[in-house]
PDB file of N, CA and C in Angstrom:
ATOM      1  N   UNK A   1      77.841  96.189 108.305  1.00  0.00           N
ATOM      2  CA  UNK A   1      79.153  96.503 108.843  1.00  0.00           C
ATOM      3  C   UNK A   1      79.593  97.906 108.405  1.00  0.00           C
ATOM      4  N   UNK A   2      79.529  98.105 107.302  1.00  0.00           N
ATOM      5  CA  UNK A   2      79.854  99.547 106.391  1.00  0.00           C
ATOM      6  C   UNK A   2      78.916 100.617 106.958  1.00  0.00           C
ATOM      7  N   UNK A   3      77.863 100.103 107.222  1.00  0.00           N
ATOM      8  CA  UNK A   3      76.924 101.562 107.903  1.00  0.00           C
ATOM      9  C   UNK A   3      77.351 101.412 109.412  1.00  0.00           C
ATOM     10  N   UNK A   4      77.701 100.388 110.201  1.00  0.00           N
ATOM     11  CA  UNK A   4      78.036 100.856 111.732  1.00  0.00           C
ATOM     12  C   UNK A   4      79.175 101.341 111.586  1.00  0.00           C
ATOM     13  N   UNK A   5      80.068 101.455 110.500  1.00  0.00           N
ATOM     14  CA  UNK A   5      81.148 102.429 110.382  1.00  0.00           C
ATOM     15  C   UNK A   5      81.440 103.360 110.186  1.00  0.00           C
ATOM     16  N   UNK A   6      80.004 103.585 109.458  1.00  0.00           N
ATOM     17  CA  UNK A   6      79.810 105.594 109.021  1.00  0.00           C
ATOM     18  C   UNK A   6      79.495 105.710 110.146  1.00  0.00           C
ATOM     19  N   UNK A   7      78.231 105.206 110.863  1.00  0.00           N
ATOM     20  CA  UNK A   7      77.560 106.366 111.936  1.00  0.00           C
ATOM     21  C   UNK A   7      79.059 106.205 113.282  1.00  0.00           C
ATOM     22  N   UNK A   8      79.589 105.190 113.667  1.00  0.00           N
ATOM     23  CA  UNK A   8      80.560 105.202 114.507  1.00  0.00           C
ATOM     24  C   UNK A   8      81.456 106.326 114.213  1.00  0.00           C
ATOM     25  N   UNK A   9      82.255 106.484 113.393  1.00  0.00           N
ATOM     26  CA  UNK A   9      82.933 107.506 112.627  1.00  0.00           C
ATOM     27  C   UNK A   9      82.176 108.610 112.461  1.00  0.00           C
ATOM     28  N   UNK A  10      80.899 109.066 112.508  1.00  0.00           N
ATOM     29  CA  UNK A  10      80.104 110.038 111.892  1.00  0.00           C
ATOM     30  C   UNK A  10      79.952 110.455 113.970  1.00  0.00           C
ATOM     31  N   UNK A  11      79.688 109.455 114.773  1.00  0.00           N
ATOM     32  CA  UNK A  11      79.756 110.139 116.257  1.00  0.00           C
ATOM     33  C   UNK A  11      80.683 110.541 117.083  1.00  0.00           C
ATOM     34  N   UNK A  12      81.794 110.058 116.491  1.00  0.00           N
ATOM     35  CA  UNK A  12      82.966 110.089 117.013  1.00  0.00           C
ATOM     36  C   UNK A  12      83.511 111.591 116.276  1.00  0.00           C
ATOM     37  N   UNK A  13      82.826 111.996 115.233  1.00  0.00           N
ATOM     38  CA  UNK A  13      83.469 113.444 114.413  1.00  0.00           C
ATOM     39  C   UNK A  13      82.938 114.128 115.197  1.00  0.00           C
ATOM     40  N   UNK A  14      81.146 114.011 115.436  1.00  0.00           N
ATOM     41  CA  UNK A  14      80.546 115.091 116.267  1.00  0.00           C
ATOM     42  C   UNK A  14      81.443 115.544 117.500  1.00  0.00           C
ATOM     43  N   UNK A  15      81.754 114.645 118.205  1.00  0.00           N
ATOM     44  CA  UNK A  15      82.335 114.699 119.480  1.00  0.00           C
ATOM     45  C   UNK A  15      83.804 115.474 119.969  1.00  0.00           C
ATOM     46  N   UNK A  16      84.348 115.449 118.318  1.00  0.00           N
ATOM     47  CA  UNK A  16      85.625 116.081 118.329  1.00  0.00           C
ATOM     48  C   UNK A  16      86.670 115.388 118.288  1.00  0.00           C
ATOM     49  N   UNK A  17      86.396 113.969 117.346  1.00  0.00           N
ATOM     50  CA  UNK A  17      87.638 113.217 117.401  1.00  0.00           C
ATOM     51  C   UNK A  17      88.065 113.189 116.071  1.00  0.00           C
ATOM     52  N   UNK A  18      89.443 114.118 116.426  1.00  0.00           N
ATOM     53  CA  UNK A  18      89.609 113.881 114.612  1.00  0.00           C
ATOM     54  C   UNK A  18      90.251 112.929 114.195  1.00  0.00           C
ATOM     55  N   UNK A  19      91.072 112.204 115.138  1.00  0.00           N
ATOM     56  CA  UNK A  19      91.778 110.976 115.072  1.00  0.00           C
ATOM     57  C   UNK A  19      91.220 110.166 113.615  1.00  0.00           C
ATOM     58  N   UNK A  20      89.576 110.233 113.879  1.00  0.00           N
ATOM     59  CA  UNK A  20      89.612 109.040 112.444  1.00  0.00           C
ATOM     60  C   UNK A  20      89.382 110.127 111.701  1.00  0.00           C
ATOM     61  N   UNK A  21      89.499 111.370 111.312  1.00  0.00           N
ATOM     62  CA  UNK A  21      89.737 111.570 109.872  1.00  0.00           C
ATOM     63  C   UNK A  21      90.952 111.337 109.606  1.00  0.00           C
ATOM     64  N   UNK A  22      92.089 111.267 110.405  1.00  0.00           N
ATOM     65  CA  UNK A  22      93.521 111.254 110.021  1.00  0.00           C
ATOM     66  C   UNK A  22      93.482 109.575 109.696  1.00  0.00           C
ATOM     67  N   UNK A  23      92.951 108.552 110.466  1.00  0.00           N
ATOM     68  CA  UNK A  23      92.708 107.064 110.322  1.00  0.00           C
ATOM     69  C   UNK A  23      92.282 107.492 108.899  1.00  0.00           C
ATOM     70  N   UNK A  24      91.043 107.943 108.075  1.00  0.00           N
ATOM     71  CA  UNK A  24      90.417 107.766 107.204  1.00  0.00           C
ATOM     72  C   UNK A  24      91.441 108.301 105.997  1.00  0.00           C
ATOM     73  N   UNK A  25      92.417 109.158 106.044  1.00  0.00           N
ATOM     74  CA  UNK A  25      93.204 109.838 105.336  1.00  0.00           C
ATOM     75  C   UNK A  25      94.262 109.169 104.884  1.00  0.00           C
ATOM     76  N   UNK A  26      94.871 108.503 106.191  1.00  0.00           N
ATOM     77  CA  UNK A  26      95.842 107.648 105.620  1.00  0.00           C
ATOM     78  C   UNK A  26      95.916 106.427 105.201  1.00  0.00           C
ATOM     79  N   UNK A  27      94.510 105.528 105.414  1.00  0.00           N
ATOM     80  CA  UNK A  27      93.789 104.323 104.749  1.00  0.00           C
ATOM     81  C   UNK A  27      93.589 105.122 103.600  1.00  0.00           C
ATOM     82  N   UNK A  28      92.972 105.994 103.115  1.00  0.00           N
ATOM     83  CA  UNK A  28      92.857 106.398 101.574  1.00  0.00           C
ATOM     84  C   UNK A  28      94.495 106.647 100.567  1.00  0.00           C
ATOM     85  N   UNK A  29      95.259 106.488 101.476  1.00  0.00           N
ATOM     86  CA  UNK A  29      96.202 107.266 100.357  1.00  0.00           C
ATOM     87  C   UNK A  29      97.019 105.713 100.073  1.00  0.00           C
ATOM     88  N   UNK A  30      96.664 104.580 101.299  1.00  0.00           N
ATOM     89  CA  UNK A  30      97.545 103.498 100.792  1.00  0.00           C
ATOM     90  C   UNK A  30      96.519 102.639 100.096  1.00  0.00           C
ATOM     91  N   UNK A  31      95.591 102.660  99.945  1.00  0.00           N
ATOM     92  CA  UNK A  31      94.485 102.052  98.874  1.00  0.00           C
ATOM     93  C   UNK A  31      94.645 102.745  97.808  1.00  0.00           C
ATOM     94  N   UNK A  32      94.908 104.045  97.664  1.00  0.00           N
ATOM     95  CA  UNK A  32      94.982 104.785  96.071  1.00  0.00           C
ATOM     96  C   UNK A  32      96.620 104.275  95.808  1.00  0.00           C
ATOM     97  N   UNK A  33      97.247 103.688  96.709  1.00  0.00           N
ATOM     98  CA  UNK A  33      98.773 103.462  96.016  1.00  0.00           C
ATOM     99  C   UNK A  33      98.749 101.459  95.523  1.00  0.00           C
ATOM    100  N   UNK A  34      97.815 101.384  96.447  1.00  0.00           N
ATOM    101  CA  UNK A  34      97.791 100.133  95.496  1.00  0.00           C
ATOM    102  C   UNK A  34      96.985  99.963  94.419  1.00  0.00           C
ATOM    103  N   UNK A  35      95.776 100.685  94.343  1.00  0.00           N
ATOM    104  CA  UNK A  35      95.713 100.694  93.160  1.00  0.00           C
ATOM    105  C   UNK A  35      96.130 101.125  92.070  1.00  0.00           C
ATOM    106  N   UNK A  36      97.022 102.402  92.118  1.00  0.00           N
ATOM    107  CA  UNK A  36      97.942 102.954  91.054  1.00  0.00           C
ATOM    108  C   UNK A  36      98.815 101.885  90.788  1.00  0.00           C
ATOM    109  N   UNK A  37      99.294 101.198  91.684  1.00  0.00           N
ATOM    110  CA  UNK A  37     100.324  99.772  91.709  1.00  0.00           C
ATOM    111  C   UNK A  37      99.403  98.532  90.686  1.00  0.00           C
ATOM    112  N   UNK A  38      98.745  98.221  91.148  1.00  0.00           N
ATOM    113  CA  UNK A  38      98.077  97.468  90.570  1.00  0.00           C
ATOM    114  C   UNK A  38      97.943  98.126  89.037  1.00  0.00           C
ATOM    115  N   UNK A  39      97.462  99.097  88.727  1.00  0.00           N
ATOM    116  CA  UNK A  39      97.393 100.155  86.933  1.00  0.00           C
ATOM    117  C   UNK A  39      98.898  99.604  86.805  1.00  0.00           C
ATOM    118  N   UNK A  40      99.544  99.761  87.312  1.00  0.00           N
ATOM    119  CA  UNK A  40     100.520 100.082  86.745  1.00  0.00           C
ATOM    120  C   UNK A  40     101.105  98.469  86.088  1.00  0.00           C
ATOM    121  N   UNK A  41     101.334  97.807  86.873  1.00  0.00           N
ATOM    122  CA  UNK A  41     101.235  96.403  87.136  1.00  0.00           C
ATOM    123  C   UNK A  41     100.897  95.883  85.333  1.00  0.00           C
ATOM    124  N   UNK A  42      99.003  95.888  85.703  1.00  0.00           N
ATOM    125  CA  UNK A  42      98.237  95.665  84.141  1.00  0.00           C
ATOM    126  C   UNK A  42      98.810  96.252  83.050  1.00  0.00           C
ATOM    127  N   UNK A  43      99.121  97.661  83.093  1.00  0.00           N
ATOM    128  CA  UNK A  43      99.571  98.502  81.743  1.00  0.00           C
ATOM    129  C   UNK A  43     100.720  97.663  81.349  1.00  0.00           C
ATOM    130  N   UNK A  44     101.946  97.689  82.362  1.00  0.00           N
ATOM    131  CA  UNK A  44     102.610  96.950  81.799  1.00  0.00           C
ATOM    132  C   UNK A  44     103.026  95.493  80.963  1.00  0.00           C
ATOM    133  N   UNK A  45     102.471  94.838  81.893  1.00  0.00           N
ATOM    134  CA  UNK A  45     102.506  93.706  80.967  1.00  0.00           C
ATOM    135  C   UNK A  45     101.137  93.378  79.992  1.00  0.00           C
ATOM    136  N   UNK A  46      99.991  94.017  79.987  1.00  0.00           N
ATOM    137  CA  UNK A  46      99.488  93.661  79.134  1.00  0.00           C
ATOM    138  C   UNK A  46      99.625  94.970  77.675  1.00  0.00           C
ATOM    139  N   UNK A  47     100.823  95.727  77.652  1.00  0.00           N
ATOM    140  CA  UNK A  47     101.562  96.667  76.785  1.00  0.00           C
ATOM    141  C   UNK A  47     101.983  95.708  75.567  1.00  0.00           C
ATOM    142  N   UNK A  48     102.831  95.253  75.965  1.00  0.00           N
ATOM    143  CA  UNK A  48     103.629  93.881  75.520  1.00  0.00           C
ATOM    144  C   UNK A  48     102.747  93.415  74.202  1.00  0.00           C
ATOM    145  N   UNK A  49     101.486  92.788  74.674  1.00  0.00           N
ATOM    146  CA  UNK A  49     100.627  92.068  74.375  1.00  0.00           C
ATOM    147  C   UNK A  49      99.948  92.730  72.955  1.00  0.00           C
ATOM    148  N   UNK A  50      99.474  93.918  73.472  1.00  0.00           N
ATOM    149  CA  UNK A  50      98.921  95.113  72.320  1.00  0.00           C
ATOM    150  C   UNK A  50      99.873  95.432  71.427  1.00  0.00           C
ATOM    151  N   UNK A  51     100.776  95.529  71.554  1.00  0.00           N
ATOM    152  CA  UNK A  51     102.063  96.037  70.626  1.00  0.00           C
ATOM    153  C   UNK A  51     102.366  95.163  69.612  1.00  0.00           C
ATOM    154  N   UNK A  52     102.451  93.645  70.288  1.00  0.00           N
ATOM    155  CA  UNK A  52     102.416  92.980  69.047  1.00  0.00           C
ATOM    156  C   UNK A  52     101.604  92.581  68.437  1.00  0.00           C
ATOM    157  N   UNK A  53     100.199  92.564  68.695  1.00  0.00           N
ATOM    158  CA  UNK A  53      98.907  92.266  68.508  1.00  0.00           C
ATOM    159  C   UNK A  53      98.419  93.350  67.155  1.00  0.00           C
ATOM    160  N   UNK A  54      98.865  94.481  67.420  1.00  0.00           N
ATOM    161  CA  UNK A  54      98.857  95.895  66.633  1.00  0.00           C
ATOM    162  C   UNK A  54      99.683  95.807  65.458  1.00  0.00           C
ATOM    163  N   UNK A  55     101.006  95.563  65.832  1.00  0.00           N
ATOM    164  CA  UNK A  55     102.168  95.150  64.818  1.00  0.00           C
ATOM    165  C   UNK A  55     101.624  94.385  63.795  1.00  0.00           C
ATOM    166  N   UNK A  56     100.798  92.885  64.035  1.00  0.00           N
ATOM    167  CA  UNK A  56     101.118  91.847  63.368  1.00  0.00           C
ATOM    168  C   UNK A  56      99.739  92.344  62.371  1.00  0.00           C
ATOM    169  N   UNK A  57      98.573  93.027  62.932  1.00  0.00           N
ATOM    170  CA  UNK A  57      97.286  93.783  62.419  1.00  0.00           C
ATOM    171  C   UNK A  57      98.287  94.526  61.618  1.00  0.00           C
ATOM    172  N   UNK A  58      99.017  95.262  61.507  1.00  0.00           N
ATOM    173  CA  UNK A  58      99.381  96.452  60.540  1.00  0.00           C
ATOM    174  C   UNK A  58      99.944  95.638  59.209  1.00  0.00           C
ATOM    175  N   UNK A  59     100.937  94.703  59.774  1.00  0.00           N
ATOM    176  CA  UNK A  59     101.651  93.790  58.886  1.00  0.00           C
ATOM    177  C   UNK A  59     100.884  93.348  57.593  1.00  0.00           C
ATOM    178  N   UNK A  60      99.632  92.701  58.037  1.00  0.00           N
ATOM    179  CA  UNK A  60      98.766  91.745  57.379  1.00  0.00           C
ATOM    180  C   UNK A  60      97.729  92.712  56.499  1.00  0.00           C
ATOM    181  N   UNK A  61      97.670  94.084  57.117  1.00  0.00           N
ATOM    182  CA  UNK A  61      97.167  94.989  56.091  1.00  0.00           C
ATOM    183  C   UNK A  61      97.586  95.482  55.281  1.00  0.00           C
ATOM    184  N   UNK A  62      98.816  95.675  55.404  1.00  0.00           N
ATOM    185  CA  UNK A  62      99.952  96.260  54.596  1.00  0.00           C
ATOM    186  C   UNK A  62     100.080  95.643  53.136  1.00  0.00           C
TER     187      UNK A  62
END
């Protein structure tokens, strides 16, 4: 499926369609926002987690 999508996309560039680089441009920028969403998502709540995890390690060395 992934390779009839390059060469489709790869004949359709030859030909002069730029349409899917702009398709390909703006599928990339909302996949890089969910994954920044998603980072962001993890950092946060598993922040929480480390902090006190770190805390209670410092405590017990102390």
């Amino acid at each position: 499926m992934y390779l009839v999508l390059i060469i489709a996309a790869g004949t359709l560039a030859v030909f002069g369609a730029n349409v899917v680089f702009e398709a390909v441009d703006l599928l990339l920028f909302v996949l890089s926002g969910i994954n920044v969403t998603a980072l962001a998502v993890f950092t946060f709540k598993h922040w929480e987690v480390y902090k006190i995890n770190n805390n209670k390690e410092y405590k017990t060395a102390v």
